[in-house]
C-alpha atoms as a PDB file:
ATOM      1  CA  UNK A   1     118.873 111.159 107.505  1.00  0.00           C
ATOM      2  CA  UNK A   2     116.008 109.868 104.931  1.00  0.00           C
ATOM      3  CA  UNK A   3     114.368 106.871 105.286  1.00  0.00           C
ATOM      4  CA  UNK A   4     115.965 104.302 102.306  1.00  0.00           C
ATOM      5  CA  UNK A   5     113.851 100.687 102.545  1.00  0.00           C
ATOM      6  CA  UNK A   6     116.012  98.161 101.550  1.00  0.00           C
ATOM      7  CA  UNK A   7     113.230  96.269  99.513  1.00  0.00           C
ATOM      8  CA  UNK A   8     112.996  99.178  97.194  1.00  0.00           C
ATOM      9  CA  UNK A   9     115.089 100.232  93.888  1.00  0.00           C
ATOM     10  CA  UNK A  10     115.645 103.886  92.973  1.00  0.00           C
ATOM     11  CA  UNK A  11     116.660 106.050  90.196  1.00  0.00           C
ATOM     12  CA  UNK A  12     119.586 108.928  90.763  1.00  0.00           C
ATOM     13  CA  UNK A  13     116.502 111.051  90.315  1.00  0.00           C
ATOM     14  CA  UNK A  14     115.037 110.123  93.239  1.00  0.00           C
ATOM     15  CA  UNK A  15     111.935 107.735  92.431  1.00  0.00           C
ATOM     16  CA  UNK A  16     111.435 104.719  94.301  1.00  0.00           C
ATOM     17  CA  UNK A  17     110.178 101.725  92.630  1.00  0.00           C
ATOM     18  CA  UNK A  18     108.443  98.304  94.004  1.00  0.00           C
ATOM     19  CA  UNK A  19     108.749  95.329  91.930  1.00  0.00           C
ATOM     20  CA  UNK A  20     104.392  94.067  92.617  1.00  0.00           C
ATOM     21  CA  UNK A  21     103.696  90.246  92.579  1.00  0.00           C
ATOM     22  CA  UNK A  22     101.194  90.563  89.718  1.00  0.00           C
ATOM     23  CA  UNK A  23     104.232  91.861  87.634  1.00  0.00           C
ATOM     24  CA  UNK A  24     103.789  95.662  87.603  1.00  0.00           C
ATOM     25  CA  UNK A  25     105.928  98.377  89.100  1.00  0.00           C
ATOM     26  CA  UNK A  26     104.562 100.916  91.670  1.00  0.00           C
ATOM     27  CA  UNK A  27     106.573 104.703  91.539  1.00  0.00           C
ATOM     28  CA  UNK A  28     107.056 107.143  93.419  1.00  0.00           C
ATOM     29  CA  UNK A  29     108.664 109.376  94.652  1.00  0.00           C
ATOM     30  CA  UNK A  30     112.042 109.233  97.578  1.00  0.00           C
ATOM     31  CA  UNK A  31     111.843 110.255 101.145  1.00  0.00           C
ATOM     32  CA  UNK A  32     114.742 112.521 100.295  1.00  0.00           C
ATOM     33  CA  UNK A  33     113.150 113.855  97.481  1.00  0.00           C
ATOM     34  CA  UNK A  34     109.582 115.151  99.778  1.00  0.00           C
ATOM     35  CA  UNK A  35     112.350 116.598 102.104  1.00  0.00           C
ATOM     36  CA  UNK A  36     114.429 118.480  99.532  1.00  0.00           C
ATOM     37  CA  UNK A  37     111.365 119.933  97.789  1.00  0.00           C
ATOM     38  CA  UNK A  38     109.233 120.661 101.059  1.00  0.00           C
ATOM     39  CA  UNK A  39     105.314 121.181 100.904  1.00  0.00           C
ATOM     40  CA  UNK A  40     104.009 119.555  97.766  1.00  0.00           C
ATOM     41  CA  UNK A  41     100.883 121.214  96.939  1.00  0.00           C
ATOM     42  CA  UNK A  42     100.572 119.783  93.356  1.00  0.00           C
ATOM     43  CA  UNK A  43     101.139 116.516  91.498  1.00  0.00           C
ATOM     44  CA  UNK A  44     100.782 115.881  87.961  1.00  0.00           C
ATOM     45  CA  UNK A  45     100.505 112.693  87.081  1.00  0.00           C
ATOM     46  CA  UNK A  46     100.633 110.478  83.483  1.00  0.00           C
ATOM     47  CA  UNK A  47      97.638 109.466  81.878  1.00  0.00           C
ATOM     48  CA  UNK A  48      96.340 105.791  82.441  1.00  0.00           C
ATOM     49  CA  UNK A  49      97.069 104.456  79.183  1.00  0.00           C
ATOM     50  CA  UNK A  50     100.057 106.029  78.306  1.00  0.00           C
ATOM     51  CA  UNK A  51     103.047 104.468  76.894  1.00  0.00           C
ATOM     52  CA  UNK A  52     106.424 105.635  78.798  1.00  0.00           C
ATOM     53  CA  UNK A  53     110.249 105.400  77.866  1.00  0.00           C
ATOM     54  CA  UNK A  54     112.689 104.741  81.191  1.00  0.00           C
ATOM     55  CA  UNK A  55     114.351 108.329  81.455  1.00  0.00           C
ATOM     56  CA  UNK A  56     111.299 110.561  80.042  1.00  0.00           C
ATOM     57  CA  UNK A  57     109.885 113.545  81.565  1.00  0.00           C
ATOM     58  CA  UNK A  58     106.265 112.265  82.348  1.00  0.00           C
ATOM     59  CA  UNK A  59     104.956 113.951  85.646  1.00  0.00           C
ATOM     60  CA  UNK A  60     105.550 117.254  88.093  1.00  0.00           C
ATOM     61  CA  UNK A  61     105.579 117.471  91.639  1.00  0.00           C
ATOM     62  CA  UNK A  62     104.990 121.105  92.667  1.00  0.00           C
ATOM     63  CA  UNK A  63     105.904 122.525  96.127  1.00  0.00           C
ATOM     64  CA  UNK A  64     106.282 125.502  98.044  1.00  0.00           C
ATOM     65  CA  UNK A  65     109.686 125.537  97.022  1.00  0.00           C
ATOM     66  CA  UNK A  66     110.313 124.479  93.135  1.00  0.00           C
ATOM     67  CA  UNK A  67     108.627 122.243  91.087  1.00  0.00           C
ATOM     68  CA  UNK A  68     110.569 118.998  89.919  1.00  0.00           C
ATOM     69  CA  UNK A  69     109.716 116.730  86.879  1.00  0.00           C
ATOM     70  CA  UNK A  70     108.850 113.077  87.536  1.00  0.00           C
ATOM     71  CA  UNK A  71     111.329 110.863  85.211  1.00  0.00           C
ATOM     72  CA  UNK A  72     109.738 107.286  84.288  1.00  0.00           C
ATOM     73  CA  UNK A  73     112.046 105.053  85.608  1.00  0.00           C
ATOM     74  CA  UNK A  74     110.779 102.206  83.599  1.00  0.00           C
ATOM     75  CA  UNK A  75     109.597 101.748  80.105  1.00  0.00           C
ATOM     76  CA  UNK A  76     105.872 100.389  79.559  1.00  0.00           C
ATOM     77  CA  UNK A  77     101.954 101.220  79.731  1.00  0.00           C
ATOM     78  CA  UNK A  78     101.021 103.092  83.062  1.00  0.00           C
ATOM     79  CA  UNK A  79      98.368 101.135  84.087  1.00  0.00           C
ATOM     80  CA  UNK A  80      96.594 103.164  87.267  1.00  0.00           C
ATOM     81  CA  UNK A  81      97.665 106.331  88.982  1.00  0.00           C
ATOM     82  CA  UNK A  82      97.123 107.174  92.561  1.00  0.00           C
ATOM     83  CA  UNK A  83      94.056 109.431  92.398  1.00  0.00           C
ATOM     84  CA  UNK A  84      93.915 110.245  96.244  1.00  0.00           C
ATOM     85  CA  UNK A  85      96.735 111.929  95.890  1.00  0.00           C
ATOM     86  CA  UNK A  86      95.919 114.479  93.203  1.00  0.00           C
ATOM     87  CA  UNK A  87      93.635 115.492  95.703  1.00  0.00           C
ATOM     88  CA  UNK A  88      95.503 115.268  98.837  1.00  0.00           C
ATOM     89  CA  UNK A  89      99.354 116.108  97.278  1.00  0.00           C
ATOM     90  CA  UNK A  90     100.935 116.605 100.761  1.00  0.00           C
ATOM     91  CA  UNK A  91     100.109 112.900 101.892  1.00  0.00           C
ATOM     92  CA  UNK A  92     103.495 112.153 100.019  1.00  0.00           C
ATOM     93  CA  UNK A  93     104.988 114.903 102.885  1.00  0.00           C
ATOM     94  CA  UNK A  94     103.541 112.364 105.223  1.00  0.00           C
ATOM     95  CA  UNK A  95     105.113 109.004 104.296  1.00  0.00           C
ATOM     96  CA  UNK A  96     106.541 109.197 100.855  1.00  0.00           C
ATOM     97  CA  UNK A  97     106.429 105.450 100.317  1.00  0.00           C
ATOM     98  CA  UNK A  98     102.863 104.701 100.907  1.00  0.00           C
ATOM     99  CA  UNK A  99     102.004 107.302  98.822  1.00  0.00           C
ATOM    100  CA  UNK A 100     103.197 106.021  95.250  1.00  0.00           C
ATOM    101  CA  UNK A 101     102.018 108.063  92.286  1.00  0.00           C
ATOM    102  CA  UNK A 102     101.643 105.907  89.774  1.00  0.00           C
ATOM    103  CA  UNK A 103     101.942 101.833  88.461  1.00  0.00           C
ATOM    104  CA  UNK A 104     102.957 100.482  85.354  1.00  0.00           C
ATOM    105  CA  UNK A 105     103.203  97.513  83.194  1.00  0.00           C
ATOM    106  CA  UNK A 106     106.655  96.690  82.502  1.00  0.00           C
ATOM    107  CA  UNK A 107     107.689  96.745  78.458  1.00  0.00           C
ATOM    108  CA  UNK A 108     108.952  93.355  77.097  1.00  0.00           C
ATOM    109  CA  UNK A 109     112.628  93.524  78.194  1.00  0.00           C
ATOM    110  CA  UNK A 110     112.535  96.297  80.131  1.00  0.00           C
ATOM    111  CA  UNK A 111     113.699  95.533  83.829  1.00  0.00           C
ATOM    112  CA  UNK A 112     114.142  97.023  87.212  1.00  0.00           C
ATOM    113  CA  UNK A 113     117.325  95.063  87.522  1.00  0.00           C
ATOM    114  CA  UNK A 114     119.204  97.754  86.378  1.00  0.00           C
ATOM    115  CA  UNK A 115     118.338 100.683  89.342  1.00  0.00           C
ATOM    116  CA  UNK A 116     119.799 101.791  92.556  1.00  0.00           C
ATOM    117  CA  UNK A 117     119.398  99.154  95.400  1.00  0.00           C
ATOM    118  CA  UNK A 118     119.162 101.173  98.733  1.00  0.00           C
ATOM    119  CA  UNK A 119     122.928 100.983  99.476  1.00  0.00           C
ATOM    120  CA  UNK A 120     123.464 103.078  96.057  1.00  0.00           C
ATOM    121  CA  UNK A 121     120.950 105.533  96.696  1.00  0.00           C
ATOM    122  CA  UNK A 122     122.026 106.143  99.981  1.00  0.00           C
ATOM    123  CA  UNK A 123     125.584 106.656  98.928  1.00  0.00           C
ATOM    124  CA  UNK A 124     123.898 109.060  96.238  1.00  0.00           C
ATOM    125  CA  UNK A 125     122.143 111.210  98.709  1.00  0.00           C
ATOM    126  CA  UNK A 126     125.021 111.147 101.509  1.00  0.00           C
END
């Protein structure tokens, strides 16, 4: 069975994301999402800068297996991305929620309140 924290939100598309104190959002990606896709050996990540709408296409994460797009789950300004990780894309095999992908700057009015608490996504994912 995945590992669901119970302090996290999550999307039905299987991103996780951490409400941070200084009022930014980490993402990234589920537990059951590493499993399902297997070896990542690529991530692409959105540009530090870069405006995103909640729903968009804005990232890949490439395994073995498939590649999958990364859906913002948020809308705002990503404000850093996880570097390390473009390098080292199989850390997220590892422990798929210390290795986020990417942090962003909430819109006005956009909210987190509105995602899977870990009860939902754990229903989603059986």
């Amino acid at each position: 069975m995945s590992n669901v924290p119970a302090d996290l939100k999550y999307t039905e598309e299987h991103e996780w994301v951490k409400a941070e104190a200084d009022g930014t959002v980490t993402v990234g990606i589920t537990d059951h999402a590493q499993e399902t896709l297997g070896d990542i050996v690529f991530l692409e990540l959105p540009a530090v800068g870069k405006a995103i709408t909640a729903g968009d296409s804005i990232g890949v994460v490439e395994s073995v297996k498939a590649a999958s797009d990364i859906y913002s789950p948020v809308s705002g300004e990503v404000v850093e991305i996880n570097e390390a990780l473009v390098d080292t894309p199989d850390a997220v095999n590892q422990d798929a929620y210390a290795s986020w992908l990417f942090k962003v700057k909430l819109a006005a009015g956009s909210s987190i309140d509105n995602l899977l608490d870990a009860d939902g996504y754990q229903k989603l994912v059986g």
